[in-house]
N, C-alpha and C. Protein backbone atom coordinates (compact mmCIF):
# COMPACT_ATOMS: atom_id res chain seq x y z
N UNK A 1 7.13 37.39 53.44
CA UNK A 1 6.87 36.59 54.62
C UNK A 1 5.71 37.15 55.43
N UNK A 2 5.66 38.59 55.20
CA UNK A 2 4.46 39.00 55.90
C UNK A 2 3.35 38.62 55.75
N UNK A 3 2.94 38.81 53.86
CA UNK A 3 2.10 38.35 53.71
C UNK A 3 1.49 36.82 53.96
N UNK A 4 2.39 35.80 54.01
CA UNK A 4 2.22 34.55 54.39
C UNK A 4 1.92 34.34 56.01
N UNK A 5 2.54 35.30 56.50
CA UNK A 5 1.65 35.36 57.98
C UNK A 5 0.76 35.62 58.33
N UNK A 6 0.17 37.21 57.71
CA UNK A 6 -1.17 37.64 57.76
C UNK A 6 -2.25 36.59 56.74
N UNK A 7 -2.35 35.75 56.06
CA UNK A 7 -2.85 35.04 55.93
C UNK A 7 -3.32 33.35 56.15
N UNK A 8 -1.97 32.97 57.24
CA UNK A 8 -2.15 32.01 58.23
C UNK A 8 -3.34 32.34 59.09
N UNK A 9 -3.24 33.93 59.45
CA UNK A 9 -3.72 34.12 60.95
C UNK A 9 -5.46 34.30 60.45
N UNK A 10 -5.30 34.92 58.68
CA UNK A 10 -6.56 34.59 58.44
C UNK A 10 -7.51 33.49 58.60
N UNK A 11 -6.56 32.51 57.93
CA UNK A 11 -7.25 31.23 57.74
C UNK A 11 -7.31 30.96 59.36
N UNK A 12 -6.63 30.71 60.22
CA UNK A 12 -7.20 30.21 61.94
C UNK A 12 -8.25 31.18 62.52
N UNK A 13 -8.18 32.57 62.05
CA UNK A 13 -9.89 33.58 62.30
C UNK A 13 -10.89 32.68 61.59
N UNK A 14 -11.19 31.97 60.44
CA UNK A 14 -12.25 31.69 60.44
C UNK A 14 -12.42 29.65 60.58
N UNK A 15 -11.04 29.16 60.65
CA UNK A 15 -10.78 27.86 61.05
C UNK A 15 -11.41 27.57 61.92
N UNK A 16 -11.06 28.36 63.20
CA UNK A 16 -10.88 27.55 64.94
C UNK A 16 -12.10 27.43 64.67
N UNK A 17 -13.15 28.54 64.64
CA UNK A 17 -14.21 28.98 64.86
C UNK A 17 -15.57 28.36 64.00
N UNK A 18 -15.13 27.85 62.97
CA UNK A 18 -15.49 26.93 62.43
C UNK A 18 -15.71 25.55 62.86
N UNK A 19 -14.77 24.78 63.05
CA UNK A 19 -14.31 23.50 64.11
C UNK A 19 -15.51 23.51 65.29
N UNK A 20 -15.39 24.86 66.16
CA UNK A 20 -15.74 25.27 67.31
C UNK A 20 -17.13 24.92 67.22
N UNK A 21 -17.82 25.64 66.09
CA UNK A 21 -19.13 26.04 65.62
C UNK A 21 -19.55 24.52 65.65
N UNK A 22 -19.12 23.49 64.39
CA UNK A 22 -19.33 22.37 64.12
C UNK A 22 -19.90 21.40 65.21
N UNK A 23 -18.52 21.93 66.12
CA UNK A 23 -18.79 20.64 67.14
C UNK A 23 -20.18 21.13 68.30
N UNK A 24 -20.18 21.87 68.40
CA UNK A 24 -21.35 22.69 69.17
C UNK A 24 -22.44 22.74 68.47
N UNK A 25 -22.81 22.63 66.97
CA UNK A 25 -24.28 22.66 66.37
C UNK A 25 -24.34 20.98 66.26
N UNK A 26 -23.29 20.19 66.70
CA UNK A 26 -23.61 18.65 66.43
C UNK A 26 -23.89 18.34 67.62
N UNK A 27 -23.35 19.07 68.99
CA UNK A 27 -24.31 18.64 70.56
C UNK A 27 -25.76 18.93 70.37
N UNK A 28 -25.53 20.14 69.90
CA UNK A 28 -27.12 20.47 70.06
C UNK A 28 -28.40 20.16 69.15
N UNK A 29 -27.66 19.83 67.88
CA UNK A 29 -28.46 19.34 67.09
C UNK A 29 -29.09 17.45 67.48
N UNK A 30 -28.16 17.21 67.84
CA UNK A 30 -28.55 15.73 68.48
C UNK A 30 -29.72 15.97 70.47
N UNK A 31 -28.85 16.93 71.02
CA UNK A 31 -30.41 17.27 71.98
C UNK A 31 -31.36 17.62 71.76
N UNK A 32 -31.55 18.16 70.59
CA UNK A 32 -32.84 18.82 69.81
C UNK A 32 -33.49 17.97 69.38
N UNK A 33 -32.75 16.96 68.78
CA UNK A 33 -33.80 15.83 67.92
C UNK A 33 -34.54 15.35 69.30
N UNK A 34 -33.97 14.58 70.01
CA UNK A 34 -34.73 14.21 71.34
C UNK A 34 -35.51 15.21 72.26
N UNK A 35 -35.60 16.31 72.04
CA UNK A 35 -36.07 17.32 72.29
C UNK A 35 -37.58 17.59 71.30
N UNK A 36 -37.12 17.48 70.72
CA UNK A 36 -38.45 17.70 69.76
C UNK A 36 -39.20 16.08 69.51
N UNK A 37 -38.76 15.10 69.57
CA UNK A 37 -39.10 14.16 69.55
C UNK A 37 -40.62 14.10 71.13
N UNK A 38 -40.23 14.60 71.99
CA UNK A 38 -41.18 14.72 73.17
C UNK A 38 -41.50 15.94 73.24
N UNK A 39 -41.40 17.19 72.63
CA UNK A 39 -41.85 17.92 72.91
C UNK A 39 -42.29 18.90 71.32
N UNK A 40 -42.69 18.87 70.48
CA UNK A 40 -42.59 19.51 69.31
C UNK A 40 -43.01 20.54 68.86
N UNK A 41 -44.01 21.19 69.98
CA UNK A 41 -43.64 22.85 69.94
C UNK A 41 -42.54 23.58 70.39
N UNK A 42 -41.23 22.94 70.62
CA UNK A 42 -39.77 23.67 70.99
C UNK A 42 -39.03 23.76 69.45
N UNK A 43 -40.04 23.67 68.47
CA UNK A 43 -39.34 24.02 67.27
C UNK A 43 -38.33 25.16 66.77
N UNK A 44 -39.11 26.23 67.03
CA UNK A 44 -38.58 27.43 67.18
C UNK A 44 -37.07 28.00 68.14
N UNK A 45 -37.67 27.45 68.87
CA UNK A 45 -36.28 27.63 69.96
C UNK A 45 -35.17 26.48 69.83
N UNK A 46 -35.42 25.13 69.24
CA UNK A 46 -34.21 25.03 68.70
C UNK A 46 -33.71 25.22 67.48
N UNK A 47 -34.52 25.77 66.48
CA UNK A 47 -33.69 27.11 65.30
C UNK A 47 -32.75 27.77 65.86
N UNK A 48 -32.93 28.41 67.06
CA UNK A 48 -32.41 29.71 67.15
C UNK A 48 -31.49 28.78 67.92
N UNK A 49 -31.51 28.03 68.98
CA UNK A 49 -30.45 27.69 69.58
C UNK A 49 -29.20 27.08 68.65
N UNK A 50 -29.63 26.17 67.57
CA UNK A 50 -28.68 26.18 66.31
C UNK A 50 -27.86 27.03 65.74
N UNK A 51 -28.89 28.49 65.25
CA UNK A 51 -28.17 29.44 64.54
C UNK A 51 -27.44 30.37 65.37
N UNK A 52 -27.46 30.78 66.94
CA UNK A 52 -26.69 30.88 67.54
C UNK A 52 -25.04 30.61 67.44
N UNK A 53 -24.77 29.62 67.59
CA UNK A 53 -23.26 29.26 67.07
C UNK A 53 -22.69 29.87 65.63
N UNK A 54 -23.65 29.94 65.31
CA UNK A 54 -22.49 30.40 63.82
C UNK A 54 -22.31 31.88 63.33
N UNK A 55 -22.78 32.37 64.43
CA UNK A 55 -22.20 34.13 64.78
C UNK A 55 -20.74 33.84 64.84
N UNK A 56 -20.34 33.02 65.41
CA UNK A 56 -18.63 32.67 65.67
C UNK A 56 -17.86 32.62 64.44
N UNK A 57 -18.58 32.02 63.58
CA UNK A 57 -17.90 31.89 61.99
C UNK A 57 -18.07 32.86 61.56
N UNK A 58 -19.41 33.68 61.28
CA UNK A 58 -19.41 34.75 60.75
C UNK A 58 -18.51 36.56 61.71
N UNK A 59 -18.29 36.67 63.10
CA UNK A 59 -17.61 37.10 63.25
C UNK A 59 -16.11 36.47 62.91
N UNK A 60 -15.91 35.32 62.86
CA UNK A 60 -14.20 35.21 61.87
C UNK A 60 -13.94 35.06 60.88
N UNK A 61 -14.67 35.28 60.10
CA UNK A 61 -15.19 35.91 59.19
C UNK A 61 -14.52 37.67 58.87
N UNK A 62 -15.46 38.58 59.59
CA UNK A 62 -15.28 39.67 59.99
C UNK A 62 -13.49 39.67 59.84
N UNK A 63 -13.28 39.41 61.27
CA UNK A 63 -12.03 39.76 61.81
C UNK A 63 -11.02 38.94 60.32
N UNK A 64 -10.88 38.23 60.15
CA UNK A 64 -10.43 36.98 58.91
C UNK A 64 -10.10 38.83 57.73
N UNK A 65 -11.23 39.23 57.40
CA UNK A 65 -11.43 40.16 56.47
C UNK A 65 -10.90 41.33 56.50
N UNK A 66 -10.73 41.91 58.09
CA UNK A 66 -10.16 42.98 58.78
C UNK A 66 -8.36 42.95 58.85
N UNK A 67 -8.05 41.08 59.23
CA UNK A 67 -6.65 41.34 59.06
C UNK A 67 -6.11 40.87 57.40
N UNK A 68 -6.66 40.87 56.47
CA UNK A 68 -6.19 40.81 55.25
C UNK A 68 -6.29 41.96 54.63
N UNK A 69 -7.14 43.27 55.21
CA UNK A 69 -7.17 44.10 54.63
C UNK A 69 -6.36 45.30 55.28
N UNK A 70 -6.08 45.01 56.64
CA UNK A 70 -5.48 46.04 57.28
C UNK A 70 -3.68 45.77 56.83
């Protein structure tokens, strides 16, 4: 049973955060288009404002990895 717990809690470390990620690179990816649409040297800065969010997956990720192994 343990093990079936510690691997619930895996899967919601990299779930929520996932979900989370999704819905937040789909706001910003839709302000960006209109963003770059009038302005198209903000290229760069909305890369990064994109890849921003998905530190979240890749730290649950991390943690995801930490409680399956601990």
């Amino acid at each position: 049973m343990e093990k079936v717990l510690m691997a619930f809690a895996a899967a919601l470390a990299i779930g929520i955060p996932a979900l989370a990620t999704a819905w937040a690179q789909s706001r910003i990816g839709a302000a960006g288009a209109g963003t770059l649409a009038e302005k198209p040297e903000m290229t760069g800065t909305i890369i990064i404002m994109l890849a921003i969010p998905e530190t979240m997956v890749i730290l649950g990720f991390v943690v995801a990895a930490m409680i399956l192994v601990l």
